[in-house]
Protein backbone atom coordinates (compact mmCIF):
# COMPACT_ATOMS: atom_id res chain seq x y z
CA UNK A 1 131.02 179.79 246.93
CA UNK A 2 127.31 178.30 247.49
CA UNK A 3 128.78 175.09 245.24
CA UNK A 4 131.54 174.57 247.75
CA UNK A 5 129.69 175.20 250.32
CA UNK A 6 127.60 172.26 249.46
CA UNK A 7 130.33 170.12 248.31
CA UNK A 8 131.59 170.34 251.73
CA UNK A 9 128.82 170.39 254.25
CA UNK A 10 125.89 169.61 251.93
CA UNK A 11 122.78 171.35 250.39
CA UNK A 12 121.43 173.00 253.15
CA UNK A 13 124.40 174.73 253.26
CA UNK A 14 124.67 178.68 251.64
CA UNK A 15 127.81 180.73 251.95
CA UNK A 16 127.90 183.72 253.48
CA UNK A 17 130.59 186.73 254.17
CA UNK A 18 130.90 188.31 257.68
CA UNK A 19 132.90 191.90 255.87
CA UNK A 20 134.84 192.53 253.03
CA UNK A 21 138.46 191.18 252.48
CA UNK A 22 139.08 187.66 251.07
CA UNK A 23 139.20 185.22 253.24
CA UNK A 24 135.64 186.77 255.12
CA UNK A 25 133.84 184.23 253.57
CA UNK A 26 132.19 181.10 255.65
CA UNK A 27 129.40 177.96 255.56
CA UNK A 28 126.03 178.27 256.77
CA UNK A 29 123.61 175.81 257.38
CA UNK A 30 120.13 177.38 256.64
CA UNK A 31 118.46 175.24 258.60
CA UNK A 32 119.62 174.94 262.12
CA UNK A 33 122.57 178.06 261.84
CA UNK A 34 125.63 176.28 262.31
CA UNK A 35 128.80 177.77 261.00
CA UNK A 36 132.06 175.82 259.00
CA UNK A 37 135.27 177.16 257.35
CA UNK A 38 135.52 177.00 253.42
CA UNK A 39 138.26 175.57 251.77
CA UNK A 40 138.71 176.85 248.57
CA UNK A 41 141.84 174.49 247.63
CA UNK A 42 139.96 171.03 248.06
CA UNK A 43 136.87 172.80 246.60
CA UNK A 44 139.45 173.91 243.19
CA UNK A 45 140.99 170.45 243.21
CA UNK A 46 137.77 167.90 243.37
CA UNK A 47 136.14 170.09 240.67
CA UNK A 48 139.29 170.94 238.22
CA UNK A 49 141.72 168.35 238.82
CA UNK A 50 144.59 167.63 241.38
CA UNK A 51 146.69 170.70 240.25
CA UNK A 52 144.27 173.39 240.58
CA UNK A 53 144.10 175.35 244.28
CA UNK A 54 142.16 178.47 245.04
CA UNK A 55 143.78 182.27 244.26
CA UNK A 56 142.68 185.51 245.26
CA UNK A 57 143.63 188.41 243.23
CA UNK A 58 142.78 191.11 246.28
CA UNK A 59 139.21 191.57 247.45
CA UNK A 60 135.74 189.29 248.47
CA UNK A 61 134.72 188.56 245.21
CA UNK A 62 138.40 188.29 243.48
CA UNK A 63 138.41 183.99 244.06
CA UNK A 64 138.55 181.94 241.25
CA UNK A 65 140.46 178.67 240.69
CA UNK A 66 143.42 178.44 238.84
């Protein structure tokens, strides 16, 4: 999550999770606290090729790209 984190907002950007089902996860800037959405999908396809997209088998930490 950090990696697409800073993929898509940059490196002073850390995920974070605000409970515990899958799609709880978010972007935070360390420095000033700003918030973004993730997206998984572009995140799977820039780093595995055009046919890979995000799946979630059930819970937070069940991501992975396939």
């Amino acid at each position: 999550m950090v990696d697409a984190c800073h993929e898509q907002y940059g490196g002073s950007w850390a995920s974070a999770y605000s409970g515990n089902g899958a799609g709880d996860w978010y972007c935070e800037d360390v420095v000033s606290r700003r918030t973004g959405g993730l997206n998984l999908d572009s995140y799977c396809n820039r780093t595995y090729g055009c046919n890979s997209i995000a799946f979630n088998s059930g819970g937070l930490f069940d991501w992975h790209c396939t």
